[in-house]
Protein backbone atom coordinates (compact mmCIF):
# COMPACT_ATOMS: atom_id res chain seq x y z
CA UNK A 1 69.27 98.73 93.70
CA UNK A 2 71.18 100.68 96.13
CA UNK A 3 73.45 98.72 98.12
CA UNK A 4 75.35 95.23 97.63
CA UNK A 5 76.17 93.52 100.57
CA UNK A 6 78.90 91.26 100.20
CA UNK A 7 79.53 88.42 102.96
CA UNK A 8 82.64 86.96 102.42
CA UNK A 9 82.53 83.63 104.82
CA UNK A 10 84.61 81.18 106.06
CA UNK A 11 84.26 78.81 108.90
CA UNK A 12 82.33 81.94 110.92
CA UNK A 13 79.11 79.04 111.46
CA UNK A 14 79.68 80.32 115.24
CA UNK A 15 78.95 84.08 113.75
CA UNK A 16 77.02 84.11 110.32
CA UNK A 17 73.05 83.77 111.45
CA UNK A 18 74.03 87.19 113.58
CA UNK A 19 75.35 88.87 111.05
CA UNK A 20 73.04 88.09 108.48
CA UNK A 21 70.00 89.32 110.84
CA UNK A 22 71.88 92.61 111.62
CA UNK A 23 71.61 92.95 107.86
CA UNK A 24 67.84 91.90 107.34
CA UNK A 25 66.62 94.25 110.46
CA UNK A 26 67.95 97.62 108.87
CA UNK A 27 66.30 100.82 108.71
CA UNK A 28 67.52 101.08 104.97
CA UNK A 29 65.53 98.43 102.82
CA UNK A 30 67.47 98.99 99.47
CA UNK A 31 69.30 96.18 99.11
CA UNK A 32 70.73 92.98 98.29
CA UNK A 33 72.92 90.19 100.14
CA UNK A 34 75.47 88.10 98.30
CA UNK A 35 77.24 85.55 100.13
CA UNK A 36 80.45 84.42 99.32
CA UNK A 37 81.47 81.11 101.05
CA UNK A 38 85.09 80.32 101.03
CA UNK A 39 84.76 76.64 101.43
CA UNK A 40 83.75 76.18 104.39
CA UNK A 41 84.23 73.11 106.39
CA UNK A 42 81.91 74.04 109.43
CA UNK A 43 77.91 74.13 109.04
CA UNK A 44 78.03 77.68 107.14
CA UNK A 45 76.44 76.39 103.77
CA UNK A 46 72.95 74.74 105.88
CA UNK A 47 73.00 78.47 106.79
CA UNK A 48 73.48 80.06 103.58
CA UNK A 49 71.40 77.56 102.19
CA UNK A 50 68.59 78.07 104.77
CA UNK A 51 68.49 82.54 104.19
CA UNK A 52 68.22 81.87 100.38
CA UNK A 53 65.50 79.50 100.42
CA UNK A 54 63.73 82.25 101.92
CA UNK A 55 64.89 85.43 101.13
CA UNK A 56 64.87 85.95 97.23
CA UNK A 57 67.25 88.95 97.28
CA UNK A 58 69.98 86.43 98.89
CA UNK A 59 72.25 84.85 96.63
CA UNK A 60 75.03 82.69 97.40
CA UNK A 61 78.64 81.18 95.70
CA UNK A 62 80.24 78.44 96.75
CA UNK A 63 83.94 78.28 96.29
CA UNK A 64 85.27 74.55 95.13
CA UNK A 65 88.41 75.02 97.22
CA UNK A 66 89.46 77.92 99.51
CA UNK A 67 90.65 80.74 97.50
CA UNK A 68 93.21 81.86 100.27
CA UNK A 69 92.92 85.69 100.60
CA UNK A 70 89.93 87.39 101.99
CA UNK A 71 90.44 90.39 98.94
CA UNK A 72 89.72 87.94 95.93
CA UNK A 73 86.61 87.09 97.89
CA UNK A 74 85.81 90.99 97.96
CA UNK A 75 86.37 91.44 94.28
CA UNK A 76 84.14 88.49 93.40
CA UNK A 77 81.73 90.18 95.24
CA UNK A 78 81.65 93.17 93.61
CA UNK A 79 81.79 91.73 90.26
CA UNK A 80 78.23 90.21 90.61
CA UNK A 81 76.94 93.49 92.67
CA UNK A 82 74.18 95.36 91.24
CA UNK A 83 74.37 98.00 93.89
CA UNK A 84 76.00 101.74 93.55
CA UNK A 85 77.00 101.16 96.78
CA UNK A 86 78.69 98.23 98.35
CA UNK A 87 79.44 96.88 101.82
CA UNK A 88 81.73 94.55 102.60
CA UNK A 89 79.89 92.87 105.88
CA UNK A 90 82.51 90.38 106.97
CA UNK A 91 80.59 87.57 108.25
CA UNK A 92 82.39 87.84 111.84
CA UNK A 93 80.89 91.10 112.66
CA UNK A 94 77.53 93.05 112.88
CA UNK A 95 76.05 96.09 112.46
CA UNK A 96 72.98 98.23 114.04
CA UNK A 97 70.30 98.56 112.57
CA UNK A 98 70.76 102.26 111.13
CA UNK A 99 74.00 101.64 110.04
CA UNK A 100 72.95 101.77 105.89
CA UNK A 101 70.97 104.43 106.42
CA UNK A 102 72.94 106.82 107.41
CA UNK A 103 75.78 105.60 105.73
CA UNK A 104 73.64 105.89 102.55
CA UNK A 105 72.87 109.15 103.57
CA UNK A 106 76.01 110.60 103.89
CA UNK A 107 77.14 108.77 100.34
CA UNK A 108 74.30 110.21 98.61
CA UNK A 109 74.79 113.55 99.52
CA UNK A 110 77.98 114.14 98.27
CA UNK A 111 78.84 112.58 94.77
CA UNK A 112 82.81 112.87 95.36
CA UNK A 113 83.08 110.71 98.00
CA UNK A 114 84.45 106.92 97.55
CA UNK A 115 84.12 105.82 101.24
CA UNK A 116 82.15 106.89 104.09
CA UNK A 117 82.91 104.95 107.49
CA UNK A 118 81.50 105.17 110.74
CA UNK A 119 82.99 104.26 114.51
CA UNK A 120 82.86 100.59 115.87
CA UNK A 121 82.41 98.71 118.94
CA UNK A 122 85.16 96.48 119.24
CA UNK A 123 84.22 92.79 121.30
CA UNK A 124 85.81 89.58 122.20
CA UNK A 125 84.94 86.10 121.65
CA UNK A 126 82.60 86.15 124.97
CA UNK A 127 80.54 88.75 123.56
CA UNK A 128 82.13 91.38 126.18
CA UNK A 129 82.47 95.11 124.97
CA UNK A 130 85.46 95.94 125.01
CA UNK A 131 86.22 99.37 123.10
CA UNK A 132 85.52 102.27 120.98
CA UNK A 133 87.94 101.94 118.21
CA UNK A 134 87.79 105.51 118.09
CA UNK A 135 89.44 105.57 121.64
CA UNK A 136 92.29 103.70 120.19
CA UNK A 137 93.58 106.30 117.75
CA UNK A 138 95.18 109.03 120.29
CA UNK A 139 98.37 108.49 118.86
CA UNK A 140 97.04 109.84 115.64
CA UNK A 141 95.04 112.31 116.90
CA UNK A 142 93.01 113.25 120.34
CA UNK A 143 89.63 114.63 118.49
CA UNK A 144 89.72 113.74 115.16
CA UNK A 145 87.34 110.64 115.55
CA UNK A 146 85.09 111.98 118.24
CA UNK A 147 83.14 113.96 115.81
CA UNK A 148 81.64 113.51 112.10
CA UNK A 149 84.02 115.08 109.60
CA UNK A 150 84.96 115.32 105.64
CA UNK A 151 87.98 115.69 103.75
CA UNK A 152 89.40 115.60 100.42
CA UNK A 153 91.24 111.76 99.49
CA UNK A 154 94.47 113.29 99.71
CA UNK A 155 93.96 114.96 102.92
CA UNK A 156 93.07 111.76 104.66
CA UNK A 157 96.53 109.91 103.22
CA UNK A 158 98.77 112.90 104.29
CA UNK A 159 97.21 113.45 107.84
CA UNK A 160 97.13 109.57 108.64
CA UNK A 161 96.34 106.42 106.21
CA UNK A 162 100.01 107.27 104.49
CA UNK A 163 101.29 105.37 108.34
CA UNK A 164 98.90 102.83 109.05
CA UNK A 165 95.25 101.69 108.38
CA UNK A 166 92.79 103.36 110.74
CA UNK A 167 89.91 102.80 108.95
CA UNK A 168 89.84 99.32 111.05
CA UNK A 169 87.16 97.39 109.63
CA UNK A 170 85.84 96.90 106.23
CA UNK A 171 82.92 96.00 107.89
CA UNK A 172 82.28 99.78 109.42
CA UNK A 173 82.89 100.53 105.48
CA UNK A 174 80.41 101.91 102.35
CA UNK A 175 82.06 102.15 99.13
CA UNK A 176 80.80 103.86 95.61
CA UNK A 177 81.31 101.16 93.58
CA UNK A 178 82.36 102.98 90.66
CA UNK A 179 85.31 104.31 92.60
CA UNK A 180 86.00 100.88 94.19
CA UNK A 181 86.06 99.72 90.08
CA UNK A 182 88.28 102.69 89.06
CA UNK A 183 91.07 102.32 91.64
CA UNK A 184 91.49 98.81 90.12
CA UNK A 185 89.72 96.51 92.78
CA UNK A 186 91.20 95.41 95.86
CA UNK A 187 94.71 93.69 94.35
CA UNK A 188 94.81 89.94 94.31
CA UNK A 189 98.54 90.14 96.39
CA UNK A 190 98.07 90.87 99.59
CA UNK A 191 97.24 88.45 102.19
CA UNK A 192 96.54 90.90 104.97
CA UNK A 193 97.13 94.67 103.74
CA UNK A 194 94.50 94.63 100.87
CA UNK A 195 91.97 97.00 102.47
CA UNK A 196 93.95 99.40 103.51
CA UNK A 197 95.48 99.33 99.82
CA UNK A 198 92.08 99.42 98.36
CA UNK A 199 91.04 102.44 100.32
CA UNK A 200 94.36 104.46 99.33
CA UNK A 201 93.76 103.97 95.91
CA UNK A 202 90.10 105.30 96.20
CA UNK A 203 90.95 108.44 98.51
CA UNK A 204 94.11 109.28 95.61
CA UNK A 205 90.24 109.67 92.93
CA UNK A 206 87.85 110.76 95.72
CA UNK A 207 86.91 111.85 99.11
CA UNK A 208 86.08 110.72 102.47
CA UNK A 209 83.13 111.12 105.70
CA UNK A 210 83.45 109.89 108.91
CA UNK A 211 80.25 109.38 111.26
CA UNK A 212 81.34 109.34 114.61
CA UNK A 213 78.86 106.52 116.14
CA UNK A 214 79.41 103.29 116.13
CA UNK A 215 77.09 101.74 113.65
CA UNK A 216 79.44 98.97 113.60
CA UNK A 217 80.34 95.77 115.72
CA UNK A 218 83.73 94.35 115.06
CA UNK A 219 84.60 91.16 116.46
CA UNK A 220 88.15 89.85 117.96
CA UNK A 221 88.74 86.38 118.33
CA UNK A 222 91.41 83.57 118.13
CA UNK A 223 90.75 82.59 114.55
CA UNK A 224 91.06 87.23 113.24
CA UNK A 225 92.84 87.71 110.89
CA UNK A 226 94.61 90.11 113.46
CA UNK A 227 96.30 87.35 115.59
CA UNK A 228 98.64 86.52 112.46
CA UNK A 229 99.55 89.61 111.34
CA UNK A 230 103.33 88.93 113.36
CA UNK A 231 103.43 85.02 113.25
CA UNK A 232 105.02 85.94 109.54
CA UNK A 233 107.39 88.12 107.37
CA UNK A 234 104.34 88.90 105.02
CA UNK A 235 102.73 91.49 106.88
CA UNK A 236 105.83 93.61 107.18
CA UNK A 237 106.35 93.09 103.22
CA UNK A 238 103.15 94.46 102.88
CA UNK A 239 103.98 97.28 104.88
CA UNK A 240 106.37 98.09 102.88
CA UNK A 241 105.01 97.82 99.38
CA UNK A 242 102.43 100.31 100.64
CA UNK A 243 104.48 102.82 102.06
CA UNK A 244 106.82 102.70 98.58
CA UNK A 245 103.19 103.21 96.82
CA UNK A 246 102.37 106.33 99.01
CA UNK A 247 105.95 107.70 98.19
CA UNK A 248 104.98 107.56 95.09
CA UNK A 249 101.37 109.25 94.87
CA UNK A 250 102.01 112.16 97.76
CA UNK A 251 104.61 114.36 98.55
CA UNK A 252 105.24 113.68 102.63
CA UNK A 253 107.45 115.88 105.36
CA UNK A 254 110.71 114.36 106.63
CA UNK A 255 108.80 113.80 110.00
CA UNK A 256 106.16 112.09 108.20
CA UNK A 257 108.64 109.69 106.68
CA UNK A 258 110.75 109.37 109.96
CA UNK A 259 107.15 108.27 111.35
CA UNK A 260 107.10 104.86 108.61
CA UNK A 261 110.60 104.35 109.29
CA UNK A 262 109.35 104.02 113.04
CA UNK A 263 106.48 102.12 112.47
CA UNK A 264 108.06 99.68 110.49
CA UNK A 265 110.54 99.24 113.15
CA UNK A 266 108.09 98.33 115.14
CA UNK A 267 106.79 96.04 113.31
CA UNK A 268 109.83 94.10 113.44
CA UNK A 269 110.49 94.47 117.32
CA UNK A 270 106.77 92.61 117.63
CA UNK A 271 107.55 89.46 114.69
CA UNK A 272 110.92 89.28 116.75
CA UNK A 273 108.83 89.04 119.62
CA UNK A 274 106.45 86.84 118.37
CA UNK A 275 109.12 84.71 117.28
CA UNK A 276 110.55 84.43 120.38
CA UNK A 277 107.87 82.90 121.85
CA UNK A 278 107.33 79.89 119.30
């Protein structure tokens, strides 16, 4: 087995038989599903129910009662995956069809990397194509996204990930698993901020490719997990556990740090904002 898809679902009914199809019509055959349903009050489990009936390499887990963060799903995922590879397909999006395949590729040809990641198209909840998220990242940098590229874990953190998450979506993600294990799974804490904590820990014991198409289709909606990021205090906490952890782990210019002073500033000016309006 070469890949473990994990679908962590809940209430995506509207989504889940498009995702799941983007999975079965893949180049790359190698693989298993697991789906993870949160429980779900919609008409996900007829579904879930319905794919494993018929597929034998989908299996599915019903939670009792809804487990409240998206990263406990992920973990529980890769505890039952059998895969050396995993990806996270959050059951919102969907992928084209070569997306494991050169993914895998990539993976496979280098046995220090921990994550490989690709471009997506970003749409909204009428289907419309909206953007590259690769077009969104000039504030970072101009080129860096417009072409394929490698670099060391550390290199990543220090040149962007140490400011904010721009690997996106997990969904555009494919992990080693044994690096995923070794940086100590995604952390049970964080409500919103747990991917881009997982992928910091993996780039501090490995590397990094980027494929610049996009292999992946990421979904904005009313019910993302997005739209609440400023309706709270606890993204901005999170913010700032993770920029204490990167002070930590790599040594950063005084611009660099003036940068997450900014950013978090920011942060505040848009809850304030948010506030204002409820």
């Amino acid at each position: 087995m070469t890949v473990s898809v994990i679908i962590p679902n809940y209430n995506h009914e509207e989504y889940l038989k498009q995702r799941i199809e983007s999975i079965l019509n893949q180049t790359w055959r190698d693989f298993e599903i697991i789906i993870l349903d949160d429980c779900s009050t919609d008409g996900s489990r007829d579904i879930i129910d319905d794919y494993t009936s018929r597929f034998r390499f989908i299996t599915s887990y019903y939670n009792s009662r809804n487990s409240g963060s998206p990263f406990i799903q992920w973990d529980a995922g890769v505890s039952k995956a059998k895969g050396e590879y995993i990806w996270i397909a959050e059951s919102d999006d969907y992928a084209e069809p070569d997306f494991l395949e050169k993914t895998t590729a990539v993976m496979t040809g280098n046995q220090e990397l921990g994550i490989v990641y690709c471009d997506s198209r970003v749409y909204d909840e009428r289907n419309k194509n909206v953007y590259l998220v690769s077009e969104k990242k000039a504030f970072f940098s101009r080129t860096k996204w417009r072409r394929n590229y490698s670099l060391t874990g550390r290199k990543e953190i220090t040149d962007n990930l140490y400011l904010a998450n721009t690997i996106n979506n997990a969904s555009s993600v494919l992990f080693r698993k044994s690096k995923y294990t070794e940086a100590g799974l995604a952390g049970l804490s964080m409500k919103f901020c747990g991917d881009w904590f997982i992928y910091l820990r993996i780039l501090l014991i490995s590397d990094i490719s980027y494929i610049a198409e996009p292999l992946n289709n990421y979904r904005l909606h009313k019910n993302s997990t997005f739209n609440s990021y400023f309706a709270g205090n606890t993204y901005l906490k999170e913010v700032s556990n993770i920029y204490s952890f990167v002070l930590k782990h790599v040594r950063l210019n005084p611009k660099k740090k003036f940068l997450m002073a900014v950013y978090l500033v920011r942060i505040i000016l848009r809850r304030l904002l948010v506030f204002m309006k409820t």
